[in-house]
PDB file of N, CA and C in Angstrom:
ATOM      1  N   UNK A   1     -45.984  21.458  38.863  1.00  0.00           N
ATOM      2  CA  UNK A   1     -46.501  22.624  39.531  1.00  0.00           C
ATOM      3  C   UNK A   1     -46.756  23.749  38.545  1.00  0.00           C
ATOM      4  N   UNK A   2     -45.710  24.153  37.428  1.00  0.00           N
ATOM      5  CA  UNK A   2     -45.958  24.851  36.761  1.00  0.00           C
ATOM      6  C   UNK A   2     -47.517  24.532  35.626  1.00  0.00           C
ATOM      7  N   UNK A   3     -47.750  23.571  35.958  1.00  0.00           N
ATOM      8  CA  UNK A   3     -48.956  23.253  34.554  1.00  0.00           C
ATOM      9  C   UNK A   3     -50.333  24.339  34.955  1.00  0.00           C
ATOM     10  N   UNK A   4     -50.170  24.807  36.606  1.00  0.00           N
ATOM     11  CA  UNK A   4     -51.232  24.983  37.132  1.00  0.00           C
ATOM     12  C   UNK A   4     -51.012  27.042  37.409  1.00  0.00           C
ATOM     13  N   UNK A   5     -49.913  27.203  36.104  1.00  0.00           N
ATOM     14  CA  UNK A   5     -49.353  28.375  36.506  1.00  0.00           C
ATOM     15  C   UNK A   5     -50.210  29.052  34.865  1.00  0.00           C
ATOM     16  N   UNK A   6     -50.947  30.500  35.085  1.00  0.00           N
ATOM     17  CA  UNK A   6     -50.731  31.051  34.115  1.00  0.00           C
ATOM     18  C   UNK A   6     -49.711  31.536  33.052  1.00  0.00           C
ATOM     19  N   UNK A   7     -50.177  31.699  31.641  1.00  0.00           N
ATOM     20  CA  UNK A   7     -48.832  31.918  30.946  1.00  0.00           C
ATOM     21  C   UNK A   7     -48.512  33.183  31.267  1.00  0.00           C
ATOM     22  N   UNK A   8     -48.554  34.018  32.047  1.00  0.00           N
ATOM     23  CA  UNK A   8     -48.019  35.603  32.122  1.00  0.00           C
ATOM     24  C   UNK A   8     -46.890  34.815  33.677  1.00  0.00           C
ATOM     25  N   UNK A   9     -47.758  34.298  34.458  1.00  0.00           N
ATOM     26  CA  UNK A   9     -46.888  33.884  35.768  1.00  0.00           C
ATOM     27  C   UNK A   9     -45.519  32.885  35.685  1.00  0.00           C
ATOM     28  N   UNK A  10     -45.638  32.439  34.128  1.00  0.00           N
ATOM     29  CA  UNK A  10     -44.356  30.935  34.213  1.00  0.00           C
ATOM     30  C   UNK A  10     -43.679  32.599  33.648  1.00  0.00           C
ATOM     31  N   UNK A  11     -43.868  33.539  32.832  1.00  0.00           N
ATOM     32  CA  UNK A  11     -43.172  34.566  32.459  1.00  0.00           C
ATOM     33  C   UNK A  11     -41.779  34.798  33.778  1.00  0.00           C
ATOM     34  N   UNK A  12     -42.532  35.317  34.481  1.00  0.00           N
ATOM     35  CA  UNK A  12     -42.172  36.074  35.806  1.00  0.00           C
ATOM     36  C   UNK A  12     -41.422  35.033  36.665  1.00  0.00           C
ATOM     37  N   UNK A  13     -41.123  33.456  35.933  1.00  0.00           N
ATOM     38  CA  UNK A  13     -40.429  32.671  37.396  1.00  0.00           C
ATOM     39  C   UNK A  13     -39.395  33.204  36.716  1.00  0.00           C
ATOM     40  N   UNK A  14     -38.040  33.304  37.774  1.00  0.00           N
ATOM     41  CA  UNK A  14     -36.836  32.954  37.357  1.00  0.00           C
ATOM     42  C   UNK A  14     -35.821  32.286  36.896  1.00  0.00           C
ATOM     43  N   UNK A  15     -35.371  32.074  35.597  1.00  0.00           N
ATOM     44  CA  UNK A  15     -34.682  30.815  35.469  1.00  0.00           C
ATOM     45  C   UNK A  15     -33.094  31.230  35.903  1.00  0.00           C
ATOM     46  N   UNK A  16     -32.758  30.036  36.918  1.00  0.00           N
ATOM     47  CA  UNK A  16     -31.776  30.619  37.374  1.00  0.00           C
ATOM     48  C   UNK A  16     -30.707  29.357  36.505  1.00  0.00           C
ATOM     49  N   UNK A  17     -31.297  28.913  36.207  1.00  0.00           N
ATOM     50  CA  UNK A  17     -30.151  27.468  35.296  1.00  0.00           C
ATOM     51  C   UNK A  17     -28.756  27.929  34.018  1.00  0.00           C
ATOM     52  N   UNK A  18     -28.920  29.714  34.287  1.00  0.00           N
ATOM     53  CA  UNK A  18     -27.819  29.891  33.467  1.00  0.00           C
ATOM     54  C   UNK A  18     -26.941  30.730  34.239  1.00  0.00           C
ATOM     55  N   UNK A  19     -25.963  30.941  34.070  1.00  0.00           N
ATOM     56  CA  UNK A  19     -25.263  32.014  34.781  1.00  0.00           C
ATOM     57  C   UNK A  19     -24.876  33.256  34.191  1.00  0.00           C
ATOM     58  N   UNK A  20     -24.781  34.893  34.560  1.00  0.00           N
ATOM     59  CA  UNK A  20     -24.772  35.517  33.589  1.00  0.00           C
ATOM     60  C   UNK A  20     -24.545  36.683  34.395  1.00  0.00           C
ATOM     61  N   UNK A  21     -25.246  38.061  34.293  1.00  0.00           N
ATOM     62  CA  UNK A  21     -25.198  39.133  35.310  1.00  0.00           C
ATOM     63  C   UNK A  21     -25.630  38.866  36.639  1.00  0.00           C
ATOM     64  N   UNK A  22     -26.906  37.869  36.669  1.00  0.00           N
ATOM     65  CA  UNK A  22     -27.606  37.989  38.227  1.00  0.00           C
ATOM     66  C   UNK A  22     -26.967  36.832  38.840  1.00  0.00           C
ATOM     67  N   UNK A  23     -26.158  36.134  38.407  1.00  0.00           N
ATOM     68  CA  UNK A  23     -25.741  35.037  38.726  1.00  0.00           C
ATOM     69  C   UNK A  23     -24.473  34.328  38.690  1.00  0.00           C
ATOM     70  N   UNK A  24     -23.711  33.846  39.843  1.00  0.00           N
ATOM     71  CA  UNK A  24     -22.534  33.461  39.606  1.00  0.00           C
ATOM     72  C   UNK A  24     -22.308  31.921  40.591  1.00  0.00           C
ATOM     73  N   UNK A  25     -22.012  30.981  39.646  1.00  0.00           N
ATOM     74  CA  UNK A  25     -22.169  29.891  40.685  1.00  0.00           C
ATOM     75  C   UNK A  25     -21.197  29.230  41.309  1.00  0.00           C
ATOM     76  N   UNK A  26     -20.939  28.788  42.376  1.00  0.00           N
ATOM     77  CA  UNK A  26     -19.831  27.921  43.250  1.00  0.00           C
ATOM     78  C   UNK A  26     -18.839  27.539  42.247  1.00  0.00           C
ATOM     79  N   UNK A  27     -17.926  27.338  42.772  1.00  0.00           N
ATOM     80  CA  UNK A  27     -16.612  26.427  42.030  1.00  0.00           C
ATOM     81  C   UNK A  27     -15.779  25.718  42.986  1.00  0.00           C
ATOM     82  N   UNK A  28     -15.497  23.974  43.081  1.00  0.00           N
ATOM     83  CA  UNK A  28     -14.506  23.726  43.626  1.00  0.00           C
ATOM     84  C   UNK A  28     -12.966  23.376  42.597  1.00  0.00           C
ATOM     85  N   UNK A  29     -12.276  23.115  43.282  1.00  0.00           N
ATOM     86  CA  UNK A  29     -10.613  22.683  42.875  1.00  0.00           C
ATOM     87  C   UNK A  29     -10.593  21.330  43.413  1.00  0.00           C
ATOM     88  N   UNK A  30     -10.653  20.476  42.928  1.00  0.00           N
ATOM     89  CA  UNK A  30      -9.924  18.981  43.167  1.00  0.00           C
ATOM     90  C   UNK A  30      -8.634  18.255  42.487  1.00  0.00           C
ATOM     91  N   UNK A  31      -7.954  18.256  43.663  1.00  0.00           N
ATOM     92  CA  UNK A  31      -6.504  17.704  43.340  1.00  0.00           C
ATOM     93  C   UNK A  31      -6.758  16.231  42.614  1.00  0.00           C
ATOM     94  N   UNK A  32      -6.770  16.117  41.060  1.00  0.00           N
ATOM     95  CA  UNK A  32      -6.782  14.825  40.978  1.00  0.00           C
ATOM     96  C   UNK A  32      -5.759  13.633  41.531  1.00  0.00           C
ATOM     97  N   UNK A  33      -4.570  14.209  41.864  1.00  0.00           N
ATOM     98  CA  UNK A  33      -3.315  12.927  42.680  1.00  0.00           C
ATOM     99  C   UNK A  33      -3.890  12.384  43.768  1.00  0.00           C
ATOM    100  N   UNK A  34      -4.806  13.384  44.369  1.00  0.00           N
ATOM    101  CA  UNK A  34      -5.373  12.930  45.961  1.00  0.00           C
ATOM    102  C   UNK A  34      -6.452  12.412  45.686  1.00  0.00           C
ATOM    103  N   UNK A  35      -7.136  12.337  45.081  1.00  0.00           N
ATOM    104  CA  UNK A  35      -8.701  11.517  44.505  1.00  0.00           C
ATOM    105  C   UNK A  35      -8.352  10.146  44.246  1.00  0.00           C
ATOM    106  N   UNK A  36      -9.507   9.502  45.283  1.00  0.00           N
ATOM    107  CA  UNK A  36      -9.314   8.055  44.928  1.00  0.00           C
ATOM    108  C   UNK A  36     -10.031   7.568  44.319  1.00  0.00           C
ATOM    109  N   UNK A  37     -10.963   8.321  43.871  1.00  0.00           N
ATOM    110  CA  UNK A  37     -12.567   8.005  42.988  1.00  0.00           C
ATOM    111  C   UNK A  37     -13.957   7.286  44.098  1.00  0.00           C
ATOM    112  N   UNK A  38     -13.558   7.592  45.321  1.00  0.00           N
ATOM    113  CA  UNK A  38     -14.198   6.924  46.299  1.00  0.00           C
ATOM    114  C   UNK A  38     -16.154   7.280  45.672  1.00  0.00           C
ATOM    115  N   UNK A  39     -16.085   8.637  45.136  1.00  0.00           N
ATOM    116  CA  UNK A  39     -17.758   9.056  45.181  1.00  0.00           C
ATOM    117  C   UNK A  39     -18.014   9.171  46.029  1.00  0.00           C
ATOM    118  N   UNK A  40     -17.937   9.599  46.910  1.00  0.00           N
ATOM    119  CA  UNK A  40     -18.306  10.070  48.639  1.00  0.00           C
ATOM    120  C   UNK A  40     -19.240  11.666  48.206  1.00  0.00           C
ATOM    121  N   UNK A  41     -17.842  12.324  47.306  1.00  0.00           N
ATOM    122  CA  UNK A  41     -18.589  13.524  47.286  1.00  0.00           C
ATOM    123  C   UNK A  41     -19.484  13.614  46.231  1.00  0.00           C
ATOM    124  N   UNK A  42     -19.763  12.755  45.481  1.00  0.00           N
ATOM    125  CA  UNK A  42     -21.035  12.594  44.208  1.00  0.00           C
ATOM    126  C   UNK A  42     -22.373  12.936  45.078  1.00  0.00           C
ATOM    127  N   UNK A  43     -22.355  11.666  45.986  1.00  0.00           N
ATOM    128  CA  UNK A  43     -23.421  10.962  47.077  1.00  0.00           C
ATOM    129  C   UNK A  43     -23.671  12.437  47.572  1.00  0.00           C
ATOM    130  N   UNK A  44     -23.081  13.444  48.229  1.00  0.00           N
ATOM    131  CA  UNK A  44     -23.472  13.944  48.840  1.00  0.00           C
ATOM    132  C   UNK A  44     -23.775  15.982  48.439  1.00  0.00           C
ATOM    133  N   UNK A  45     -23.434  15.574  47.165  1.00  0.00           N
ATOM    134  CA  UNK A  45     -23.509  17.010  46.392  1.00  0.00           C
ATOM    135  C   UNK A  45     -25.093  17.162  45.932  1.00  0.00           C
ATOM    136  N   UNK A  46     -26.082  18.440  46.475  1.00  0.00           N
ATOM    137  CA  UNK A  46     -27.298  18.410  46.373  1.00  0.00           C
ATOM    138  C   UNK A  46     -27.551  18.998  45.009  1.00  0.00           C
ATOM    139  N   UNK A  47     -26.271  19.458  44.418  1.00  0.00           N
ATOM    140  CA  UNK A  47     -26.492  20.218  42.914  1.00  0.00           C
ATOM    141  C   UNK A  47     -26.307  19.455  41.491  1.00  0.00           C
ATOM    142  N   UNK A  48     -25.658  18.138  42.310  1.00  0.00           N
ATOM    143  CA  UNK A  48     -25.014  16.819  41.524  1.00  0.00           C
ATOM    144  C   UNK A  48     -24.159  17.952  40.131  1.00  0.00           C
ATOM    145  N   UNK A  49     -23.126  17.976  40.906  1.00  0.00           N
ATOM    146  CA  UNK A  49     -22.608  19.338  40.179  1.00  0.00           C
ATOM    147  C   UNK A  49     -20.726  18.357  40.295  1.00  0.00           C
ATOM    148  N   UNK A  50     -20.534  16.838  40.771  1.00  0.00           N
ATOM    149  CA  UNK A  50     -19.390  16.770  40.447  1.00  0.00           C
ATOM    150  C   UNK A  50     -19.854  15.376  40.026  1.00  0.00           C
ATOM    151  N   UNK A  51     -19.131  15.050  39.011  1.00  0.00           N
ATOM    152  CA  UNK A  51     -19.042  13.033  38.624  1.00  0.00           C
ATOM    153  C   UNK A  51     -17.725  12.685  38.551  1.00  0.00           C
ATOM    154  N   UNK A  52     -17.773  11.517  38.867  1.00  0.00           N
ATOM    155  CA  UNK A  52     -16.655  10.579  38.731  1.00  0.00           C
ATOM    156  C   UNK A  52     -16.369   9.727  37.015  1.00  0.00           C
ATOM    157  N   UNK A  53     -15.200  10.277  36.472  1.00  0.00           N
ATOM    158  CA  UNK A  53     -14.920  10.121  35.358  1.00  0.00           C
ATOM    159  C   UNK A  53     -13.331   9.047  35.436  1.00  0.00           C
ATOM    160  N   UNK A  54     -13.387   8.068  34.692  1.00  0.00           N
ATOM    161  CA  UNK A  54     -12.345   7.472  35.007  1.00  0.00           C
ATOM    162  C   UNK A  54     -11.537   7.144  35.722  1.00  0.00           C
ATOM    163  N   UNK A  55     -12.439   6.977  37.086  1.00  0.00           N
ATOM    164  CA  UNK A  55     -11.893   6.553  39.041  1.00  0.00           C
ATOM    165  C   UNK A  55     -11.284   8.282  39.704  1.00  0.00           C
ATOM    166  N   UNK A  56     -11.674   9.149  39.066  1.00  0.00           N
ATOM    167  CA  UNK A  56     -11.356  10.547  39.160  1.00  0.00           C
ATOM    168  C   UNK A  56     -12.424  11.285  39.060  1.00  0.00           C
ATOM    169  N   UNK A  57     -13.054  12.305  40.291  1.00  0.00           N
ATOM    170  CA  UNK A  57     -13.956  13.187  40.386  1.00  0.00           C
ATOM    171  C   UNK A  57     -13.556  14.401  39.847  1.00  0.00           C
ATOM    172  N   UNK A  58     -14.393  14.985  38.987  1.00  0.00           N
ATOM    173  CA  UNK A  58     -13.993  16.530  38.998  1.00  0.00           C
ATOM    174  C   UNK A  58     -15.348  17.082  38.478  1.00  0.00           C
ATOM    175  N   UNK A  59     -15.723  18.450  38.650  1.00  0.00           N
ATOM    176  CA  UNK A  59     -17.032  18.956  38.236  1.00  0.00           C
ATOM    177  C   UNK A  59     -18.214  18.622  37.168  1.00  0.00           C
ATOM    178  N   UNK A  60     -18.979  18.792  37.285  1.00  0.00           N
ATOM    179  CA  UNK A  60     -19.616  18.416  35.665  1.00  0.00           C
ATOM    180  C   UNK A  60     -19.231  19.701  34.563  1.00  0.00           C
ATOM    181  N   UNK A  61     -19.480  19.089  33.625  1.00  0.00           N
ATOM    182  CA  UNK A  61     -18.635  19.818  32.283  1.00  0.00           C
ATOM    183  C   UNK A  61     -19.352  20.899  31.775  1.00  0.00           C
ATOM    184  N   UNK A  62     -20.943  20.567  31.760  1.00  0.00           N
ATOM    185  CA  UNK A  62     -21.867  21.296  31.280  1.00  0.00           C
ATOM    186  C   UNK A  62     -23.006  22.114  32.507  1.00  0.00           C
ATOM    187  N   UNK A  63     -22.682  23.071  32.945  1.00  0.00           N
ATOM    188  CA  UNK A  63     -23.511  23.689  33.505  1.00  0.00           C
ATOM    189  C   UNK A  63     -23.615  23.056  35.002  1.00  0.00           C
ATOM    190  N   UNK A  64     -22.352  22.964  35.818  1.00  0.00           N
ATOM    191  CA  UNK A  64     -22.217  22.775  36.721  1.00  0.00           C
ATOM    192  C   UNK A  64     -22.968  23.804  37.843  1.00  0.00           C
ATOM    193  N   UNK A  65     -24.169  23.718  38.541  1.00  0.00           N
ATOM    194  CA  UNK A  65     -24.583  24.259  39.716  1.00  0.00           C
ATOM    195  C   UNK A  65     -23.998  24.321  40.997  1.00  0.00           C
ATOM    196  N   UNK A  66     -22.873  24.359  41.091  1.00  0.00           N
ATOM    197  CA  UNK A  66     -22.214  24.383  42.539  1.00  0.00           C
ATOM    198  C   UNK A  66     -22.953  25.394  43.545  1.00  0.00           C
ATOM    199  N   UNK A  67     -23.873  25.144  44.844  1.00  0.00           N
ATOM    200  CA  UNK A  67     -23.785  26.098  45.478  1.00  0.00           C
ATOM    201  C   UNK A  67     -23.066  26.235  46.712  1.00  0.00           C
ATOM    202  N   UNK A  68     -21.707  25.416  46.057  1.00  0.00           N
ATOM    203  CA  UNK A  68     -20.736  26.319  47.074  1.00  0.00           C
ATOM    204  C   UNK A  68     -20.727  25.646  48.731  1.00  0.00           C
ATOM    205  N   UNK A  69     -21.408  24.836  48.931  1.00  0.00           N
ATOM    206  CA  UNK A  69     -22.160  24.594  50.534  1.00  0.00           C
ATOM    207  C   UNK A  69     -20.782  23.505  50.834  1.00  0.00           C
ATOM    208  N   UNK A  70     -19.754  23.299  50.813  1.00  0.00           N
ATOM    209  CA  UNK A  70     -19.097  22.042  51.005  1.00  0.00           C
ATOM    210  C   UNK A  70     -19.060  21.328  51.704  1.00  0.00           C
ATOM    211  N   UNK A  71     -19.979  20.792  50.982  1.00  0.00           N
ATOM    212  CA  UNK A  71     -20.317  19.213  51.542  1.00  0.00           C
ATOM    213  C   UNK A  71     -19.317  18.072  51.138  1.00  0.00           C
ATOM    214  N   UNK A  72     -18.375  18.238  49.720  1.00  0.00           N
ATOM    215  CA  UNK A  72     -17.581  17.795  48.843  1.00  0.00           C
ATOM    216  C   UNK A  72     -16.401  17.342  49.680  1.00  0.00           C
ATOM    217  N   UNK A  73     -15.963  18.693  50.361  1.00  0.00           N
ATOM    218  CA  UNK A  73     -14.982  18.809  50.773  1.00  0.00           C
ATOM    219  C   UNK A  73     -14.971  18.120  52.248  1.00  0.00           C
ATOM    220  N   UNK A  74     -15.594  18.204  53.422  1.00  0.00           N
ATOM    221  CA  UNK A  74     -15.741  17.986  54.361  1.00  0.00           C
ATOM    222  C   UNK A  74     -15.823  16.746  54.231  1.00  0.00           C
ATOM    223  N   UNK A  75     -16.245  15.605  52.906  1.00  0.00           N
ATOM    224  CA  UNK A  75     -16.895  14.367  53.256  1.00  0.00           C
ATOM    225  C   UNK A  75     -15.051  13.163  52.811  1.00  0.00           C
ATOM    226  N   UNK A  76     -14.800  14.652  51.865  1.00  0.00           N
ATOM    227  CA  UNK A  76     -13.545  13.496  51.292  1.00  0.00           C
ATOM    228  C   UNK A  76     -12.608  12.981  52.267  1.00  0.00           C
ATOM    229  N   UNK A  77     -12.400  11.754  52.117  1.00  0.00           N
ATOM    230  CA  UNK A  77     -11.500  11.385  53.136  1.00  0.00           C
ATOM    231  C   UNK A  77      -9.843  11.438  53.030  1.00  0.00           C
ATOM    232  N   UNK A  78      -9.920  12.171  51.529  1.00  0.00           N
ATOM    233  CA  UNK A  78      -8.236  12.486  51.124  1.00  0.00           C
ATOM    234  C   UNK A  78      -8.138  13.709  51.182  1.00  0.00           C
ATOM    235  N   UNK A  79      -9.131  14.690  51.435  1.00  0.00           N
ATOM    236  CA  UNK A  79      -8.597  16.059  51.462  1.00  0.00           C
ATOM    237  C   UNK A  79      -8.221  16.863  50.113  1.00  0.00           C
ATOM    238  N   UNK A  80      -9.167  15.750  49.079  1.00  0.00           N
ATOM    239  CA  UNK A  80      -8.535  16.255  47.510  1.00  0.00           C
ATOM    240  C   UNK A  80      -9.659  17.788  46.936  1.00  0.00           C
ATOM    241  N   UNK A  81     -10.636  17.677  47.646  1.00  0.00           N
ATOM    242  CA  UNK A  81     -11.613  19.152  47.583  1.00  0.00           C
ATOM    243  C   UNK A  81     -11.319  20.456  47.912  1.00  0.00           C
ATOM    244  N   UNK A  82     -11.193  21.711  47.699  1.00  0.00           N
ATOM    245  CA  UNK A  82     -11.815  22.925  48.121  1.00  0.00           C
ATOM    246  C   UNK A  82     -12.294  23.335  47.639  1.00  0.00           C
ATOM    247  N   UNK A  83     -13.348  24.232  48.373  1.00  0.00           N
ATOM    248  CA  UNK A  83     -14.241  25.366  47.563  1.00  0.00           C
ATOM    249  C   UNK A  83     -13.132  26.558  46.956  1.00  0.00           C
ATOM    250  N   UNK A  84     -13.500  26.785  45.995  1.00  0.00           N
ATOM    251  CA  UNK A  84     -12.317  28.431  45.480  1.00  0.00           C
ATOM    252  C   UNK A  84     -13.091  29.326  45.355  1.00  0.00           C
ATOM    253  N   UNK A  85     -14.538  28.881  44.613  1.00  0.00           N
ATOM    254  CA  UNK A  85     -15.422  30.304  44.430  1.00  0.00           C
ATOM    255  C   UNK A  85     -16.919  30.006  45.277  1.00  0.00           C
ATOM    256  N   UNK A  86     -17.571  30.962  45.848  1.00  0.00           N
ATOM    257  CA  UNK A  86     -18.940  30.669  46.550  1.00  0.00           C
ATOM    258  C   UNK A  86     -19.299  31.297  45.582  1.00  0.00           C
ATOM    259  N   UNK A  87     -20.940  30.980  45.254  1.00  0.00           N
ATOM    260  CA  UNK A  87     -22.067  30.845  44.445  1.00  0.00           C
ATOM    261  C   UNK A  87     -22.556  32.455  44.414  1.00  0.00           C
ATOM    262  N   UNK A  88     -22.567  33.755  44.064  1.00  0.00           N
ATOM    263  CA  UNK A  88     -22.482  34.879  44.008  1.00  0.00           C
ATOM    264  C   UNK A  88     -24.240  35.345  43.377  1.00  0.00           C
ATOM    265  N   UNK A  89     -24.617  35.895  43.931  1.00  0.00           N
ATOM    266  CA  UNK A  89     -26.340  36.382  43.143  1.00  0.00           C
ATOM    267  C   UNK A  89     -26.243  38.054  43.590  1.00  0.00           C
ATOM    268  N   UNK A  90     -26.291  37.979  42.450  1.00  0.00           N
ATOM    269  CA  UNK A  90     -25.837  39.703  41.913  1.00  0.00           C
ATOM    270  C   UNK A  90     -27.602  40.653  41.956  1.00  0.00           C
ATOM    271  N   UNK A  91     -28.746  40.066  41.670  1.00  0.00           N
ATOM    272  CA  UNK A  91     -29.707  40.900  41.487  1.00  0.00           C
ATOM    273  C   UNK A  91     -30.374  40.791  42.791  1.00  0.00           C
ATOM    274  N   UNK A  92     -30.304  40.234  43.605  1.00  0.00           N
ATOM    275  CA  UNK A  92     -31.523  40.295  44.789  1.00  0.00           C
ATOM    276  C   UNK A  92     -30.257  40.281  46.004  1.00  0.00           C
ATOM    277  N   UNK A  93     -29.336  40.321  46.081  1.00  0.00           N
ATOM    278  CA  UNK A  93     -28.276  40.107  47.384  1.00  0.00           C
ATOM    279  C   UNK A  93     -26.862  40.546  47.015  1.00  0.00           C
ATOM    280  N   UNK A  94     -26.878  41.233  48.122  1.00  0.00           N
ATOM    281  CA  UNK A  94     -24.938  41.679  47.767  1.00  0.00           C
ATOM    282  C   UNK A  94     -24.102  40.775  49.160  1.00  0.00           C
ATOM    283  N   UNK A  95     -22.996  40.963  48.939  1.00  0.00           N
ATOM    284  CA  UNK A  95     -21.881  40.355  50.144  1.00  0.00           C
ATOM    285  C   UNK A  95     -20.503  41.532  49.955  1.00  0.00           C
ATOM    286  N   UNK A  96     -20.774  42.065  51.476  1.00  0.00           N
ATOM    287  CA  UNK A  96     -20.273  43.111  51.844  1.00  0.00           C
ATOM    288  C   UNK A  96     -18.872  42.421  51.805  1.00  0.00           C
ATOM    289  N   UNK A  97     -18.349  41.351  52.879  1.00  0.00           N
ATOM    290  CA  UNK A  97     -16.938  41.014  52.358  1.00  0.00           C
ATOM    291  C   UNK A  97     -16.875  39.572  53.205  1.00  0.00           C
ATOM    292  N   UNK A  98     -16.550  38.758  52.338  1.00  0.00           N
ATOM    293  CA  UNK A  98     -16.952  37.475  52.251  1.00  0.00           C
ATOM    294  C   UNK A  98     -15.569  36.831  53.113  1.00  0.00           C
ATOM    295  N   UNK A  99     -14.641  37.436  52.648  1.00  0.00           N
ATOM    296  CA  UNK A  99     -13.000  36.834  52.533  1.00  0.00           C
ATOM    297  C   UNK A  99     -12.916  35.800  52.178  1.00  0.00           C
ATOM    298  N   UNK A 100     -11.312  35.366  52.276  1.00  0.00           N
ATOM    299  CA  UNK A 100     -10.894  33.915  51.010  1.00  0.00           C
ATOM    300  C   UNK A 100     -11.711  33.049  51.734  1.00  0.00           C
ATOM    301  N   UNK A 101     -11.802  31.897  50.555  1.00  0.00           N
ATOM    302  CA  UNK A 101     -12.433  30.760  50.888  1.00  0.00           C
ATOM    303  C   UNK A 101     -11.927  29.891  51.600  1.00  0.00           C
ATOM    304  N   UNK A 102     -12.339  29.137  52.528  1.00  0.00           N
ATOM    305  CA  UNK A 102     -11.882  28.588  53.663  1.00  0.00           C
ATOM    306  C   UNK A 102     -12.301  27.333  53.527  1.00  0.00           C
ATOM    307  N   UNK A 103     -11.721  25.779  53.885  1.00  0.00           N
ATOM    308  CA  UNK A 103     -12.114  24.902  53.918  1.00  0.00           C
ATOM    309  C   UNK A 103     -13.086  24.622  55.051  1.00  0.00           C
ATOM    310  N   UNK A 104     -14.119  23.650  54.803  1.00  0.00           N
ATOM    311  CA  UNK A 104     -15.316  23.581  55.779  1.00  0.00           C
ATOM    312  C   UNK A 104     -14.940  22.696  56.755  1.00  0.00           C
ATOM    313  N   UNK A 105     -15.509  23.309  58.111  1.00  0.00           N
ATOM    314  CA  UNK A 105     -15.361  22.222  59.167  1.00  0.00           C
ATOM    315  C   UNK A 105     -15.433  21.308  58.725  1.00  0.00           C
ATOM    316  N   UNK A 106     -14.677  19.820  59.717  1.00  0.00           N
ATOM    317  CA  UNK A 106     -15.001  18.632  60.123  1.00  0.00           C
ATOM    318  C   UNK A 106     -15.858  18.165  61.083  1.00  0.00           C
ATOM    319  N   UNK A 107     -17.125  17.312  60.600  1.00  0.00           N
ATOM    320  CA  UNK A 107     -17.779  16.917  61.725  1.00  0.00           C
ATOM    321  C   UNK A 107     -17.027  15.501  62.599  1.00  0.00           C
TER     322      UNK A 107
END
């Protein structure tokens, strides 16, 4: 899509792939004792922001995109997920008061 973009307009996209002042991204906590390495929550993370490393899930290492949506958590069937931090965007949106992070319904 971008090939069809002037060079002043690819200027002006946003790269949001780093984190910094305008940007703060999700974080979960996974209990590795409770992880069975099932990948349930790999499958279903849209940021592919956790892998399974030695029958044990935990975030990616390098530039993990979490946005926070827990899907991770809701899908595990050990309860080894929570969200700790939601995904924060500092230049275009504020959050008046969010409170602690809460584990996500069960469907």
């Amino acid at each position: 899509m971008t090939e069809h973009l002037k060079f002043r307009e690819r200027l002006s996209i946003e790269n949001l792939d780093q984190e910094g002042e305008d940007l703060r991204f999700g974080q979960v906590e996974i209990n590795r004792e409770k992880c069975k390495g099932c990948k349930y929550c790999v499958a279903v993370c849209p940021a592919a922001a956790i892998e399974v490393v030695e029958k044990k899930a935990r975030m990616v290492q390098v530039l993990p995109m979490c946005m926070s949506c827990g899907n991770c958590g809701a899908i595990c069937p050990e309860g080894a997920i929570e969200v700790t931090r939601y995904i924060e965007f500092y230049k275009y949106f504020r959050y008046l008061d969010r409170g602690p992070a809460e584990r996500p319904r069960r469907f």
